[in-house]
PDB file of N, CA and C in Angstrom:
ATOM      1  N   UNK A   1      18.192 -86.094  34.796  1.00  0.00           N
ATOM      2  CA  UNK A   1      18.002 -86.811  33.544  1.00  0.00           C
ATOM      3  C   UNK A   1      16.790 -87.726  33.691  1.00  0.00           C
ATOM      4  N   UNK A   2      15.460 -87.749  32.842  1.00  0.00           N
ATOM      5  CA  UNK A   2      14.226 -88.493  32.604  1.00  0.00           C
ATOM      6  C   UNK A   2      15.052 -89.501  32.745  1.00  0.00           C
ATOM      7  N   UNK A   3      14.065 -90.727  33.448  1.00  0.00           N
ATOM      8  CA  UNK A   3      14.836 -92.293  32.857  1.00  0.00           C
ATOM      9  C   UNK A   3      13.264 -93.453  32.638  1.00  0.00           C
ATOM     10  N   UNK A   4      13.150 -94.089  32.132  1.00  0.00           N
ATOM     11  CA  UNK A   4      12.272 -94.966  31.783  1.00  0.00           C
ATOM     12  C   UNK A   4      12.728 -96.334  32.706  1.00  0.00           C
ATOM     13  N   UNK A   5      11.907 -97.587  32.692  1.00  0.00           N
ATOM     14  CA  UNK A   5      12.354 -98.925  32.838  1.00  0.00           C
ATOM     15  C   UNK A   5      11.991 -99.655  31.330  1.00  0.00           C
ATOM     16  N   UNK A   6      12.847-100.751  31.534  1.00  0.00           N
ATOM     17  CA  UNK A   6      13.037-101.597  30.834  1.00  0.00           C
ATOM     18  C   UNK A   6      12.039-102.383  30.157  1.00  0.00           C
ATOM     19  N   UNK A   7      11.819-102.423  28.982  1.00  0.00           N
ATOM     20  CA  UNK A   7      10.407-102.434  28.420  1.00  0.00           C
ATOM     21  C   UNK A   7       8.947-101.313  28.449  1.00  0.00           C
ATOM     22  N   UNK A   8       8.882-100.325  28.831  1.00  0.00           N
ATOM     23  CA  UNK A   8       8.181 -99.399  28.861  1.00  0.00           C
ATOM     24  C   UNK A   8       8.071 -98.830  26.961  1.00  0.00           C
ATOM     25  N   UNK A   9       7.202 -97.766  26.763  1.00  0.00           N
ATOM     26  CA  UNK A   9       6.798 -97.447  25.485  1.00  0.00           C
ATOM     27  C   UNK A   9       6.259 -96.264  25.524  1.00  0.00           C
ATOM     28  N   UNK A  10       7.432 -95.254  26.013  1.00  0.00           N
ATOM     29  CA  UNK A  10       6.733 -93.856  26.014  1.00  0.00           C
ATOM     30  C   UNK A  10       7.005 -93.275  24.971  1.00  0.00           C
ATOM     31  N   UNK A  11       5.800 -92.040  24.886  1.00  0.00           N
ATOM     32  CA  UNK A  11       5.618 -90.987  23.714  1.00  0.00           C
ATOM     33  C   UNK A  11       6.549 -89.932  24.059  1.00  0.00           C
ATOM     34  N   UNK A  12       7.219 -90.110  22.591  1.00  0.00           N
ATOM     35  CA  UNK A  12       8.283 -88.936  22.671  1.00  0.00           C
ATOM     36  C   UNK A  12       7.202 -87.794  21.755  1.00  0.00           C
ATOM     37  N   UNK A  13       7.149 -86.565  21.728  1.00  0.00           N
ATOM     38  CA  UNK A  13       6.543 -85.708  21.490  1.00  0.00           C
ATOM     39  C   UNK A  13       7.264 -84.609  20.832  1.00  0.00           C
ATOM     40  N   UNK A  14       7.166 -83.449  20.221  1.00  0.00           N
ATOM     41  CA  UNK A  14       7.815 -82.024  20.255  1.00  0.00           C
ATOM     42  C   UNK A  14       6.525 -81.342  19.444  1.00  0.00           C
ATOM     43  N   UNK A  15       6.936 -79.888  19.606  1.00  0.00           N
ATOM     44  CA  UNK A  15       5.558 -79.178  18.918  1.00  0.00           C
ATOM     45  C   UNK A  15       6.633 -77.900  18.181  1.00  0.00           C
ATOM     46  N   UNK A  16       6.142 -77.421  17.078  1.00  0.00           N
ATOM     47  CA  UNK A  16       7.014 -76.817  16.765  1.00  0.00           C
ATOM     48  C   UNK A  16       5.888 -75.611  16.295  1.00  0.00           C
ATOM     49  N   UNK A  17       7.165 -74.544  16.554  1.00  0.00           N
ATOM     50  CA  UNK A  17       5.951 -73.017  16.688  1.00  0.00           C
ATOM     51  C   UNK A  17       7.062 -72.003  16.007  1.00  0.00           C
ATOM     52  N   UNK A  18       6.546 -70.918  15.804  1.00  0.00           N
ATOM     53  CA  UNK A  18       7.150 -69.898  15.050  1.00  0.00           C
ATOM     54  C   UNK A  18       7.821 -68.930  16.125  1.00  0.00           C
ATOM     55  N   UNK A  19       8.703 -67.488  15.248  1.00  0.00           N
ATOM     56  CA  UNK A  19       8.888 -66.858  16.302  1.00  0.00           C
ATOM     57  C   UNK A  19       8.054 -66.134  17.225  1.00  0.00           C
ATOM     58  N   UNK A  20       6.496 -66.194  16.887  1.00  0.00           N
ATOM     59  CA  UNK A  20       5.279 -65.213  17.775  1.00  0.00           C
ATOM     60  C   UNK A  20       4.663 -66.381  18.690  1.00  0.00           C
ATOM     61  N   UNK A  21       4.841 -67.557  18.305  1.00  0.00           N
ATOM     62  CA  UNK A  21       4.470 -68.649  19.512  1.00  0.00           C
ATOM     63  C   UNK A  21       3.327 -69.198  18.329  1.00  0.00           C
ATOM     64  N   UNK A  22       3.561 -69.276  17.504  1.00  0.00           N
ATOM     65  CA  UNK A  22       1.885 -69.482  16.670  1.00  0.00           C
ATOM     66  C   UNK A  22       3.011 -71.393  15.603  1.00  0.00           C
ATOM     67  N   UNK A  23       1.531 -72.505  16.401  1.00  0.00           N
ATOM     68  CA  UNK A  23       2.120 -73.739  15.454  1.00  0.00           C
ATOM     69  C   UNK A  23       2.143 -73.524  14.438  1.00  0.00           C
ATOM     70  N   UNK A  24       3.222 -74.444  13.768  1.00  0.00           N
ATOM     71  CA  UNK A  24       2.587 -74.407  12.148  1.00  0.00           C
ATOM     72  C   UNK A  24       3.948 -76.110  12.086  1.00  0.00           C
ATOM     73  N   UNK A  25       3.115 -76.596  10.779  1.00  0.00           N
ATOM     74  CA  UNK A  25       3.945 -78.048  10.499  1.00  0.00           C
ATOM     75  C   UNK A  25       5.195 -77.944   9.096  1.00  0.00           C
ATOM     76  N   UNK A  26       6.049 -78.005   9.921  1.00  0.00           N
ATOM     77  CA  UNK A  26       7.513 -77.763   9.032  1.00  0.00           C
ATOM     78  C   UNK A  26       7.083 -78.670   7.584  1.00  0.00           C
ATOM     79  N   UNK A  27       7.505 -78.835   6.655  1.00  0.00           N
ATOM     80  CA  UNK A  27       7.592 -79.356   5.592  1.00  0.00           C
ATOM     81  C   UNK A  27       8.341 -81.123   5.592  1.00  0.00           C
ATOM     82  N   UNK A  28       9.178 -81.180   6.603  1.00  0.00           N
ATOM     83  CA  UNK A  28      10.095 -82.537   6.800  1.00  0.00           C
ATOM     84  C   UNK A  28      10.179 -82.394   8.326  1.00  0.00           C
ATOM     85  N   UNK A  29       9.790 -83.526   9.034  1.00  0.00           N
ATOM     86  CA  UNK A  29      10.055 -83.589  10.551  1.00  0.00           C
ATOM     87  C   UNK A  29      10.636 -84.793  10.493  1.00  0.00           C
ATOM     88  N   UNK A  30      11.827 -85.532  11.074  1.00  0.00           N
ATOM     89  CA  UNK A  30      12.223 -86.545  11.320  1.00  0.00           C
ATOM     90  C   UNK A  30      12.450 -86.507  13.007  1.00  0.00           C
ATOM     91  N   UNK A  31      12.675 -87.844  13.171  1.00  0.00           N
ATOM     92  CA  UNK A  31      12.524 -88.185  14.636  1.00  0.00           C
ATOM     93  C   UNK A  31      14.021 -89.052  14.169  1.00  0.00           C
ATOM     94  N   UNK A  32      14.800 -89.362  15.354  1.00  0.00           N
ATOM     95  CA  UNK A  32      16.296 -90.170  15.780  1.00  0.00           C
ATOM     96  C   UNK A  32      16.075 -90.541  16.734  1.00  0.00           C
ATOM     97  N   UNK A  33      16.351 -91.986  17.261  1.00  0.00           N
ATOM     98  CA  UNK A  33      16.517 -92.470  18.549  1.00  0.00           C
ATOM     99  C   UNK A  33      17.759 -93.277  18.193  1.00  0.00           C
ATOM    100  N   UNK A  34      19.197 -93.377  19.308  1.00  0.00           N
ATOM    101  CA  UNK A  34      20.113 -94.104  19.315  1.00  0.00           C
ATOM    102  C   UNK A  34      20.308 -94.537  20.915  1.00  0.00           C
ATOM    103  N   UNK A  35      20.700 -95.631  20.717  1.00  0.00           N
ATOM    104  CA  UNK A  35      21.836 -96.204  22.143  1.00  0.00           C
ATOM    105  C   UNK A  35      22.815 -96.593  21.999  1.00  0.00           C
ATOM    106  N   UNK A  36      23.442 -96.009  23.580  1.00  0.00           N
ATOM    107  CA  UNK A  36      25.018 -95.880  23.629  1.00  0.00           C
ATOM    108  C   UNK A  36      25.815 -97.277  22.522  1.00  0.00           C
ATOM    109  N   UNK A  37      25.134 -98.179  22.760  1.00  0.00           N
ATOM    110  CA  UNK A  37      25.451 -99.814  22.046  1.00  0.00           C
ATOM    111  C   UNK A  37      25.301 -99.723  20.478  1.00  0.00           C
ATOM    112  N   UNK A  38      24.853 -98.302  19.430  1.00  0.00           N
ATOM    113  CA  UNK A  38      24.623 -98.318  18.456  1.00  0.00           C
ATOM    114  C   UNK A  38      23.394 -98.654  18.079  1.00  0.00           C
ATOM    115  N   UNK A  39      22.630 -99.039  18.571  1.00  0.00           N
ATOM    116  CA  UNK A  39      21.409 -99.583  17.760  1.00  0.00           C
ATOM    117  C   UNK A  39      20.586 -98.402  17.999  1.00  0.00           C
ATOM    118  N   UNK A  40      19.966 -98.168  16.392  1.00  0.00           N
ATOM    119  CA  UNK A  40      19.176 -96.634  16.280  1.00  0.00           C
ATOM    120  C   UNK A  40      18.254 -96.799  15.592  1.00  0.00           C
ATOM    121  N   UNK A  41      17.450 -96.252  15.394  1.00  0.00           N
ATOM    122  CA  UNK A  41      16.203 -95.981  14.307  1.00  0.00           C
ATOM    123  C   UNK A  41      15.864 -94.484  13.747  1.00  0.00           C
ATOM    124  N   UNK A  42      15.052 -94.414  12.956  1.00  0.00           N
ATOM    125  CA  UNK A  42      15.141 -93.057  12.608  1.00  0.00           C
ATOM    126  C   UNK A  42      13.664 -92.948  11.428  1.00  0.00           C
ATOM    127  N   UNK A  43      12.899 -92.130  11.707  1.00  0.00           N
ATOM    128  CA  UNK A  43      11.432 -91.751  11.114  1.00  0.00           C
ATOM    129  C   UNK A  43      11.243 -90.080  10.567  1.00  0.00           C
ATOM    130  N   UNK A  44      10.468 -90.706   9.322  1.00  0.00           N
ATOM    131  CA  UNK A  44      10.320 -89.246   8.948  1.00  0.00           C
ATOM    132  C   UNK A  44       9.098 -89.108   9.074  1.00  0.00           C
ATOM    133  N   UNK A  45       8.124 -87.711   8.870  1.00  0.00           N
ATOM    134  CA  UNK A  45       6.860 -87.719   9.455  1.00  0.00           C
ATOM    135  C   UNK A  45       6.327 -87.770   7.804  1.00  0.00           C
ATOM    136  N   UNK A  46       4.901 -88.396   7.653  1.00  0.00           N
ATOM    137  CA  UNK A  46       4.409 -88.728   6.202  1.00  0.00           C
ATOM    138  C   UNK A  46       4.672 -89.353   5.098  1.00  0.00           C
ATOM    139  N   UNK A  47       5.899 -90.345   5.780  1.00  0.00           N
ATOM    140  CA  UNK A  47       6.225 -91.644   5.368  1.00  0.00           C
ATOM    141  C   UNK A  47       6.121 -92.718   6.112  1.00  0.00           C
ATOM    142  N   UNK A  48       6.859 -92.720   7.509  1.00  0.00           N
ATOM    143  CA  UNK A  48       6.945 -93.725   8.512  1.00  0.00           C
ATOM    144  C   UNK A  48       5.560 -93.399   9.561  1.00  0.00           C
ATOM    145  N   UNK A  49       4.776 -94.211   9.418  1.00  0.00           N
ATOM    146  CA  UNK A  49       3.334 -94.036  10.205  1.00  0.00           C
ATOM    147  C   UNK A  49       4.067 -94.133  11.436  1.00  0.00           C
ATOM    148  N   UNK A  50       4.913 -94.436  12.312  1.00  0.00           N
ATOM    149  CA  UNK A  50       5.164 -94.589  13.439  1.00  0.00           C
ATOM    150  C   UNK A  50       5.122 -93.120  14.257  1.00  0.00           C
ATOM    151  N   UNK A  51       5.499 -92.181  13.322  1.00  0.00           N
ATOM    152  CA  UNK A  51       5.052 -90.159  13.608  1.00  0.00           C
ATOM    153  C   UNK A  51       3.655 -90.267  13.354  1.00  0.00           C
ATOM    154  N   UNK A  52       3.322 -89.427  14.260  1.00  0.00           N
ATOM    155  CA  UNK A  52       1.645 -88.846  13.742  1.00  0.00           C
ATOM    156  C   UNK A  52       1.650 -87.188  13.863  1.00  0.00           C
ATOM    157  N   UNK A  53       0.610 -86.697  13.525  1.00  0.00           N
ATOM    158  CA  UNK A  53       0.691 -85.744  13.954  1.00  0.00           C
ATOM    159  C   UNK A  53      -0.797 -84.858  14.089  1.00  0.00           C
ATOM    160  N   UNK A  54      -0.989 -85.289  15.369  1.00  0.00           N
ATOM    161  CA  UNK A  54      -2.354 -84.854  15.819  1.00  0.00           C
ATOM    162  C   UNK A  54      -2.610 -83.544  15.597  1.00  0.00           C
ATOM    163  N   UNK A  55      -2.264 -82.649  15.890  1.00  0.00           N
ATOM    164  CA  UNK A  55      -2.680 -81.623  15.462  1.00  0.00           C
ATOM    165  C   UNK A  55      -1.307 -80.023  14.584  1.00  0.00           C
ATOM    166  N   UNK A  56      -2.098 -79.212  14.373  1.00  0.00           N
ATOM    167  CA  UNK A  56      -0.939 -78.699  13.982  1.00  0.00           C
ATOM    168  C   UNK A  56       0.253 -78.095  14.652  1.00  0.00           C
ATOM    169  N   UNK A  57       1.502 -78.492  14.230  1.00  0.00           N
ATOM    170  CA  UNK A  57       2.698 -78.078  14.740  1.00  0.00           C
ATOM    171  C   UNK A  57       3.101 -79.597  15.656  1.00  0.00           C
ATOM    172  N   UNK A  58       2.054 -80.310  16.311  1.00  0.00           N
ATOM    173  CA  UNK A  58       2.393 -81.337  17.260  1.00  0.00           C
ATOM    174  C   UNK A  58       2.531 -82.451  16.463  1.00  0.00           C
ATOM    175  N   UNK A  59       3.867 -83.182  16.995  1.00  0.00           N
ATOM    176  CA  UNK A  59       4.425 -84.662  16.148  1.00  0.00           C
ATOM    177  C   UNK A  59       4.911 -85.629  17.610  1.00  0.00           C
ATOM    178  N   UNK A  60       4.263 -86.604  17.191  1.00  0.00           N
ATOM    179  CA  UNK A  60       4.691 -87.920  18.502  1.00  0.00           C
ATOM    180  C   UNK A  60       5.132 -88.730  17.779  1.00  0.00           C
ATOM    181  N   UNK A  61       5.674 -89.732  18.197  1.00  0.00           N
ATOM    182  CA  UNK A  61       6.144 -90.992  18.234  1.00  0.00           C
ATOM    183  C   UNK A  61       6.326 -91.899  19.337  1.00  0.00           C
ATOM    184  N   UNK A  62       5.665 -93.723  19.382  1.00  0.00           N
ATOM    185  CA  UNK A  62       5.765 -94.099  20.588  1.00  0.00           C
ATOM    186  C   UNK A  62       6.779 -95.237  19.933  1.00  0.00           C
ATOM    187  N   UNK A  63       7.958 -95.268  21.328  1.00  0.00           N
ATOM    188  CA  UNK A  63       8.920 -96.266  21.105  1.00  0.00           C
ATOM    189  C   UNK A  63       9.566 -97.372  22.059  1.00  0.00           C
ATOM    190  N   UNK A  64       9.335 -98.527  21.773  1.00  0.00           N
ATOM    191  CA  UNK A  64       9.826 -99.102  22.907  1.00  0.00           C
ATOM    192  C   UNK A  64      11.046 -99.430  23.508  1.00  0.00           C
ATOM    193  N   UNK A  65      10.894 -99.318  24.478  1.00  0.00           N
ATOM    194  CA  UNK A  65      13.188 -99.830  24.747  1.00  0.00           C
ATOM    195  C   UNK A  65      13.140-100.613  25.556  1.00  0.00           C
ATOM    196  N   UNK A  66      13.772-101.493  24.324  1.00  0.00           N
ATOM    197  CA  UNK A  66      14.210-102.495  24.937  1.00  0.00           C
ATOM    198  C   UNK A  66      15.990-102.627  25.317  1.00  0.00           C
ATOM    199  N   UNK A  67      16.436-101.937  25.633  1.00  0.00           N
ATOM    200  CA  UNK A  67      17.625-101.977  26.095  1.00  0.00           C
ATOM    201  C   UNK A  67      18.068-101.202  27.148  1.00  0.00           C
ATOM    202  N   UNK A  68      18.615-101.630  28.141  1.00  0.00           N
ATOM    203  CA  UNK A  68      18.806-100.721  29.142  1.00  0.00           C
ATOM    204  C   UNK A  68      20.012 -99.582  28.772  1.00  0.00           C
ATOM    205  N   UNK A  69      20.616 -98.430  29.680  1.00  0.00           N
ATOM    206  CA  UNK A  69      21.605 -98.125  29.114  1.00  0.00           C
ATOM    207  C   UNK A  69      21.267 -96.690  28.846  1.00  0.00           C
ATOM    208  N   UNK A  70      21.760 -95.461  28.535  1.00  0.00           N
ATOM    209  CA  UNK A  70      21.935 -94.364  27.721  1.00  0.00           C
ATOM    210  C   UNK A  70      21.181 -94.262  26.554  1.00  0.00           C
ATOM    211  N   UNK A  71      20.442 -93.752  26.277  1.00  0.00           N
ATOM    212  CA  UNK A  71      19.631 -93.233  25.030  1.00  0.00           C
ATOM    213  C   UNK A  71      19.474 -91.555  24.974  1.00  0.00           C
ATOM    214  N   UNK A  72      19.790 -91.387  23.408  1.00  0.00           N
ATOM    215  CA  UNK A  72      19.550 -89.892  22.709  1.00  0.00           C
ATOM    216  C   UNK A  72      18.833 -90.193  21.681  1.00  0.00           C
ATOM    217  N   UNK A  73      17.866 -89.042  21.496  1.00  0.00           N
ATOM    218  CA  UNK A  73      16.974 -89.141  20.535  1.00  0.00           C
ATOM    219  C   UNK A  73      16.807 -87.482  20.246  1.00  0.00           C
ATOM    220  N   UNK A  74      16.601 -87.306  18.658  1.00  0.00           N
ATOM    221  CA  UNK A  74      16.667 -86.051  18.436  1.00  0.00           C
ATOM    222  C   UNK A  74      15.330 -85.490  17.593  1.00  0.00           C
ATOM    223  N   UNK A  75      14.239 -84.429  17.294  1.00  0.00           N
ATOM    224  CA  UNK A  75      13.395 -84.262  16.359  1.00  0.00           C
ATOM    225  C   UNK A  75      14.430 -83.033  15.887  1.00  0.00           C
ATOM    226  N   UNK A  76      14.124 -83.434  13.772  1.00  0.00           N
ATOM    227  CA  UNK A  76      14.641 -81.837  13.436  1.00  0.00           C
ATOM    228  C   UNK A  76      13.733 -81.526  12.821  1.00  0.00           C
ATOM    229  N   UNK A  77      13.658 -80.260  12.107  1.00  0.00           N
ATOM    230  CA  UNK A  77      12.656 -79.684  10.885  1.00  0.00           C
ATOM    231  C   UNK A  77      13.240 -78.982  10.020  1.00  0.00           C
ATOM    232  N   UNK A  78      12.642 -79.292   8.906  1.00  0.00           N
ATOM    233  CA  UNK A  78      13.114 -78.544   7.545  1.00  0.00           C
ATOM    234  C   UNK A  78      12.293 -78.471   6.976  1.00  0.00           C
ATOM    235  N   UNK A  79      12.180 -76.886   5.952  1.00  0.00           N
ATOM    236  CA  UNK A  79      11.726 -76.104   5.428  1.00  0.00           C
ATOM    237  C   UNK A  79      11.530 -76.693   3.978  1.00  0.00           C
ATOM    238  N   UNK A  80      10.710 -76.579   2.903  1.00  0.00           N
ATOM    239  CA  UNK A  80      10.960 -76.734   1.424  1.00  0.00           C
ATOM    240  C   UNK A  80      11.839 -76.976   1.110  1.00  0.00           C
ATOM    241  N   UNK A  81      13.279 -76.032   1.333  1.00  0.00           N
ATOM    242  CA  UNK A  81      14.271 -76.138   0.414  1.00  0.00           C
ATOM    243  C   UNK A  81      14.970 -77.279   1.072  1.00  0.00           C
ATOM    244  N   UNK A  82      14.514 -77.770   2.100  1.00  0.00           N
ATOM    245  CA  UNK A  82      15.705 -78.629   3.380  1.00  0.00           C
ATOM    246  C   UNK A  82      16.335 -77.911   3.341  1.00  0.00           C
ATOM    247  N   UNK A  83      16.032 -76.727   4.031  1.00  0.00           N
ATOM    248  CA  UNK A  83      17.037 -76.383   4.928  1.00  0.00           C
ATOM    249  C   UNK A  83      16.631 -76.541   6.765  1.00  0.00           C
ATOM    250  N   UNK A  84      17.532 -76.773   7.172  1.00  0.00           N
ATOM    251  CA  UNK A  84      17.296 -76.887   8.878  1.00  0.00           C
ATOM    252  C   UNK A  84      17.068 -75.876   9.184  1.00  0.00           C
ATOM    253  N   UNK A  85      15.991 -76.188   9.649  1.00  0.00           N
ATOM    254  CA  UNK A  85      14.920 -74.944  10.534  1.00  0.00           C
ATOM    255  C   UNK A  85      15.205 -75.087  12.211  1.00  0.00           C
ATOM    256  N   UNK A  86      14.771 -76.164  12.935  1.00  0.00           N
ATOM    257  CA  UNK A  86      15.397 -76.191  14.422  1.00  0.00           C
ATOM    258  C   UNK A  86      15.812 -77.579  14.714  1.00  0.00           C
ATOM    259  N   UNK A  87      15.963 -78.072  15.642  1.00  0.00           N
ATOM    260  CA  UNK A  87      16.051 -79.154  16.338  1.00  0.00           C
ATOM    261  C   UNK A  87      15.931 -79.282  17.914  1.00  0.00           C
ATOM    262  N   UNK A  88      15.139 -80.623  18.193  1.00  0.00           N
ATOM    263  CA  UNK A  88      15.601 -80.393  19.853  1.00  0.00           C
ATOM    264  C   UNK A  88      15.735 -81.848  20.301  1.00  0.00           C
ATOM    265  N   UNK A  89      16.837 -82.074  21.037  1.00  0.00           N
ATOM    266  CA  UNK A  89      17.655 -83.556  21.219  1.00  0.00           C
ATOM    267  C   UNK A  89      17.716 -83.664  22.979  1.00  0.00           C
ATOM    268  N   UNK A  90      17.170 -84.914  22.927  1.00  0.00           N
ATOM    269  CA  UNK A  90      17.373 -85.174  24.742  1.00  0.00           C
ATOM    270  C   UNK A  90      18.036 -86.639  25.313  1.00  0.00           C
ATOM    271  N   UNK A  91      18.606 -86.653  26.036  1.00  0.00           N
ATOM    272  CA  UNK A  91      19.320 -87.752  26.281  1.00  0.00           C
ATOM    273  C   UNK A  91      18.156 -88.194  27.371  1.00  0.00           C
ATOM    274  N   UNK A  92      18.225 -89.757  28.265  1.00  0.00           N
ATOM    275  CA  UNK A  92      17.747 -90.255  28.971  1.00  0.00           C
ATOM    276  C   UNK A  92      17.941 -91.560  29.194  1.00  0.00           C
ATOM    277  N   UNK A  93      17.488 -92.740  30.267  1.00  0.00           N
ATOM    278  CA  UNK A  93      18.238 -93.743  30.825  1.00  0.00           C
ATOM    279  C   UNK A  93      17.283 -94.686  30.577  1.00  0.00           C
ATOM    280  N   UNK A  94      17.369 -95.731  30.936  1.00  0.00           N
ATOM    281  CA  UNK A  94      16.507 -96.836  30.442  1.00  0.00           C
ATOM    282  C   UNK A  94      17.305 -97.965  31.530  1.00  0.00           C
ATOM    283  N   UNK A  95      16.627 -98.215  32.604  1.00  0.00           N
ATOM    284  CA  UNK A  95      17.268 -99.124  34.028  1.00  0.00           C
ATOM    285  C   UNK A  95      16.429-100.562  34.231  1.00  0.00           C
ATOM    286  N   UNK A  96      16.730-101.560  34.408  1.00  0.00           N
ATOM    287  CA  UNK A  96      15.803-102.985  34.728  1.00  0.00           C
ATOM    288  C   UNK A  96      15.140-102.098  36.035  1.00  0.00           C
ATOM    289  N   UNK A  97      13.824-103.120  35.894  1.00  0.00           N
ATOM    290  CA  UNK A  97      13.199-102.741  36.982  1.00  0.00           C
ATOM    291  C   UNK A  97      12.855-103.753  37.736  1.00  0.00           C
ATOM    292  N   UNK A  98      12.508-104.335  38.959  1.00  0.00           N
ATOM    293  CA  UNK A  98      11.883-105.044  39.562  1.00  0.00           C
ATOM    294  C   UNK A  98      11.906-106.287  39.237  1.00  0.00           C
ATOM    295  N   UNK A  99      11.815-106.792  38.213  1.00  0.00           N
ATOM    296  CA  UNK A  99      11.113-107.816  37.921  1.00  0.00           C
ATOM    297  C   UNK A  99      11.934-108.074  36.721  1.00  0.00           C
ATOM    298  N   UNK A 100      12.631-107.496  36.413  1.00  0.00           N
ATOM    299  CA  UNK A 100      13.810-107.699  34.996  1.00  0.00           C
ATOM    300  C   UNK A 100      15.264-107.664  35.535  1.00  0.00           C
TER     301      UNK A 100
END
């Protein structure tokens, strides 16, 4: 399991591609981040500037954690009609470090 320290601000990323491997940018991308403690946030891409999306198919977001503890965070995509197209969700840790 990835784990971060405490106060760090990494880029969560995903790229989303078709079934021949070829990008293309879903119509609705949202991003989810939660911890085990409840506190969550949640971004959609071309509303919440906190997504970008450098090029096509590729969507980031940088987030900071401040809480130690268990974290899941999920990107999904949807199509015109919203309908869910994929998703991909990863858990990871967030530990004091050194100096915290």
């Amino acid at each position: 399991m990835r784990s971060y320290f405490y106060g760090e601000r990494p880029k969560f990323y995903v790229t989303w591609q078709d079934e021949n491997g070829v990008a293309y940018d879903p119509n609705t991308v949202n991003f989810m981040i939660a911890h085990v403690n409840g506190m969550s946030a949640s971004y959609t891409a071309g509303i919440d500037p906190e997504i970008t999306n450098p090029s096509t198919g590729l969507y980031e977001v940088y987030f900071s954690l401040i809480e130690e503890g268990k974290w899941t965070y999920r990107w999904e995509a949807k199509n015109a009609a919203a309908v869910f197209l994929d998703a991909r969700e990863r858990v990871f840790l967030v530990r004091d470090g050194y100096f915290y």
